[in-house]
C-alpha atoms as a PDB file:
ATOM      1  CA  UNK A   1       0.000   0.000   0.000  1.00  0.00           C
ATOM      2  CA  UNK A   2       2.716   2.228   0.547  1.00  0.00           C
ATOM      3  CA  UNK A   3       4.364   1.852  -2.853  1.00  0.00           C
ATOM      4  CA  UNK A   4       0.510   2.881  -3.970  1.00  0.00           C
ATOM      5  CA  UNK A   5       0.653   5.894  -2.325  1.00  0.00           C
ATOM      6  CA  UNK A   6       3.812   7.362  -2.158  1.00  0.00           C
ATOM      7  CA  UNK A   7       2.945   6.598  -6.386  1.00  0.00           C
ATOM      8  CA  UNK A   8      -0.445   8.189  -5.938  1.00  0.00           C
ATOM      9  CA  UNK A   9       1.043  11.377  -3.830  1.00  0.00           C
ATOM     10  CA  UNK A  10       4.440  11.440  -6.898  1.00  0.00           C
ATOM     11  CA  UNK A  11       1.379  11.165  -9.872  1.00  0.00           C
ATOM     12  CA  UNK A  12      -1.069  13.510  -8.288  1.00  0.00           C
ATOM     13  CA  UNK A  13       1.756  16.189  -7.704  1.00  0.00           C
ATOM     14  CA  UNK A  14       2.604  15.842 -11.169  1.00  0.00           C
ATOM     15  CA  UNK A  15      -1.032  15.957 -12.147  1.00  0.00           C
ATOM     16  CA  UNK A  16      -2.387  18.755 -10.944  1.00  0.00           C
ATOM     17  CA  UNK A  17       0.673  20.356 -13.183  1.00  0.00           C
ATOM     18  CA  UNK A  18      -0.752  18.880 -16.138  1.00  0.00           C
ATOM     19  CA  UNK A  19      -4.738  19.416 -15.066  1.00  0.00           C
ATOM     20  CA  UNK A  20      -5.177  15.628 -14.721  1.00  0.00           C
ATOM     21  CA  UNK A  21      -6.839  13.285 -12.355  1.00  0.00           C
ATOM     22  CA  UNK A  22      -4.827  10.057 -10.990  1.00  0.00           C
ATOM     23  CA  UNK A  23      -5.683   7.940  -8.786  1.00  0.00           C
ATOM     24  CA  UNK A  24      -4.669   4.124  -6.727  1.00  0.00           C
ATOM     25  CA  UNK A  25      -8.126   2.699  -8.728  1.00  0.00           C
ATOM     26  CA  UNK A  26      -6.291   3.476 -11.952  1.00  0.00           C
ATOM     27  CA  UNK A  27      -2.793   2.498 -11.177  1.00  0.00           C
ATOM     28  CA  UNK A  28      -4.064  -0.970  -9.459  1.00  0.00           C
ATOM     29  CA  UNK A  29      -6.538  -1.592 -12.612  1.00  0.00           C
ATOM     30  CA  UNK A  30      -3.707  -1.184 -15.164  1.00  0.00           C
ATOM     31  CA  UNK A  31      -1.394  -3.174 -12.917  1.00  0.00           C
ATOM     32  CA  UNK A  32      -3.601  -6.419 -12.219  1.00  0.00           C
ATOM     33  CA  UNK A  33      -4.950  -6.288 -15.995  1.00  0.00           C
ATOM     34  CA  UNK A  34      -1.205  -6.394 -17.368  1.00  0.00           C
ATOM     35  CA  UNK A  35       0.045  -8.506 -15.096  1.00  0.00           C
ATOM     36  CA  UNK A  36      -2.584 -11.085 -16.199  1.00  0.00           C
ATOM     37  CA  UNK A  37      -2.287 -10.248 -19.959  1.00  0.00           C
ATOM     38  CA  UNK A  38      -5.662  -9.694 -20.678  1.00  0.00           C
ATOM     39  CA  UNK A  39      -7.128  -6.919 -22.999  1.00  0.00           C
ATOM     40  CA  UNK A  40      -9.476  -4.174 -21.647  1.00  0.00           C
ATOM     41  CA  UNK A  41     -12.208  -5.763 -23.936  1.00  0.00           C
ATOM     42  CA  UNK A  42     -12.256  -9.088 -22.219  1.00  0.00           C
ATOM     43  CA  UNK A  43     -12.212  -7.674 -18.904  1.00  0.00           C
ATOM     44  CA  UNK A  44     -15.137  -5.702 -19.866  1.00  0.00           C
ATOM     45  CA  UNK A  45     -17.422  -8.311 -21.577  1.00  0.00           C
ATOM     46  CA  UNK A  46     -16.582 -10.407 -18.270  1.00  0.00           C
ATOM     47  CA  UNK A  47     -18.054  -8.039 -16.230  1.00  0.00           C
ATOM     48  CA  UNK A  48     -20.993  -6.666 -18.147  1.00  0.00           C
ATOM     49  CA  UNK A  49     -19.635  -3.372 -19.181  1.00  0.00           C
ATOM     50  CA  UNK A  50     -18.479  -1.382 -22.245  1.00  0.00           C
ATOM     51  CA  UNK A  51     -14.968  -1.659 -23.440  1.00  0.00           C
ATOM     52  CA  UNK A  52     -15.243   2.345 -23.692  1.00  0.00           C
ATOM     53  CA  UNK A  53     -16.128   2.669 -20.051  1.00  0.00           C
ATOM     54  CA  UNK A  54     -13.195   0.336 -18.901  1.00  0.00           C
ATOM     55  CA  UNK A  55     -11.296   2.015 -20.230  1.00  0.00           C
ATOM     56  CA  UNK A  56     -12.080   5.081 -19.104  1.00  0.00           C
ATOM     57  CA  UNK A  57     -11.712   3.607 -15.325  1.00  0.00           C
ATOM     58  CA  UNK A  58      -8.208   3.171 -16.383  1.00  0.00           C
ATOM     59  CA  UNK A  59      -7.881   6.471 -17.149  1.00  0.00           C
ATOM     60  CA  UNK A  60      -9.326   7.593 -14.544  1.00  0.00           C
ATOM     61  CA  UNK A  61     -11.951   9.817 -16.122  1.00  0.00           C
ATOM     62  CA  UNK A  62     -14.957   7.737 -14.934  1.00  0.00           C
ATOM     63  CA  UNK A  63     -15.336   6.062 -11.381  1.00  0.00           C
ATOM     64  CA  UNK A  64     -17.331   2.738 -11.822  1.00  0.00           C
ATOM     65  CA  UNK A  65     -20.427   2.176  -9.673  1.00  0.00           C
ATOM     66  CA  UNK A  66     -20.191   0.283  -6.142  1.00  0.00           C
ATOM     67  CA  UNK A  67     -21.400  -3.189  -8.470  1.00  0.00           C
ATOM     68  CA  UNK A  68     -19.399  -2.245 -11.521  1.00  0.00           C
ATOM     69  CA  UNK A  69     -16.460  -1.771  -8.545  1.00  0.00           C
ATOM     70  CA  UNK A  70     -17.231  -5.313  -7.406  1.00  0.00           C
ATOM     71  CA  UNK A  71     -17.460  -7.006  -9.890  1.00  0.00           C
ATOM     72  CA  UNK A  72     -13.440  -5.887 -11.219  1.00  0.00           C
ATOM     73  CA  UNK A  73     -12.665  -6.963  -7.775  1.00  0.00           C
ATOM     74  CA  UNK A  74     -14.267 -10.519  -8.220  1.00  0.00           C
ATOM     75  CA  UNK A  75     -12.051 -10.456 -11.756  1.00  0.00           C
ATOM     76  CA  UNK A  76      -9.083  -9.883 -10.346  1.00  0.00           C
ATOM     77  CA  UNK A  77      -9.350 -12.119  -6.744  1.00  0.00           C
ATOM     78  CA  UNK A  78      -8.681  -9.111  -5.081  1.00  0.00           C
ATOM     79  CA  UNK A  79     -11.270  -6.949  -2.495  1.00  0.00           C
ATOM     80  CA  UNK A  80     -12.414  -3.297  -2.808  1.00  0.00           C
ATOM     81  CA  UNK A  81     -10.824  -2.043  -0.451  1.00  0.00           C
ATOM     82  CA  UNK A  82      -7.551  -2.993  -2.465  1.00  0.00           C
ATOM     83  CA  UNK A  83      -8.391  -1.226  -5.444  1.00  0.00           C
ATOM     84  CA  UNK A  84      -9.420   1.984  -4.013  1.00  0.00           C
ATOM     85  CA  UNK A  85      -6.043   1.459  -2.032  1.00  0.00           C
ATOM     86  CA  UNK A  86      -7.369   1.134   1.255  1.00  0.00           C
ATOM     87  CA  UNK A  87      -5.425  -1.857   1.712  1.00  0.00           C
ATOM     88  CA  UNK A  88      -2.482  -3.577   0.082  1.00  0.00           C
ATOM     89  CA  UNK A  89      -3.165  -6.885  -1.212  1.00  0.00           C
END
């Protein structure tokens, strides 16, 4: 959890220089997709959802709903509170 946020604090520093929004949700969704080599597509048909609006979680211009939320964390064998970086894993 640490690594997320001293990450988190380093990305949202450099952010707010650029006008963007980054956050541990984003960072932990890119990390657990590549690390399992799966495409943003076949995330999102597993879990009901647009690959558009996936994608945009990843980018962290959307925030999923609390059953959109769950359901990434049932993909990934991983809680909630782990990808909002409330916890490490």
């Amino acid at each position: 959890m640490l690594i997320c946020i001293d990450f988190y604090v380093y990305e949202l520093y450099n952010s707010v220089e650029r006008g963007e929004k980054v956050n541990c949700l984003t960072n932990r969704l890119i990390t657990l997709r590549k690390e399992r080599g799966v495409l943003q597509k076949d995330i999102a048909k597993e879990i009901g959802i647009t690959a558009a609006a996936y994608s945009l979680y990843e980018k962290g211009k959307r925030e999923p709903s609390l059953g959109t939320l769950q359901k990434m964390a049932d993909y990934f064998n991983v809680s909630t509170d782990y990808l909002m970086g409330i916890e490490p894993l």
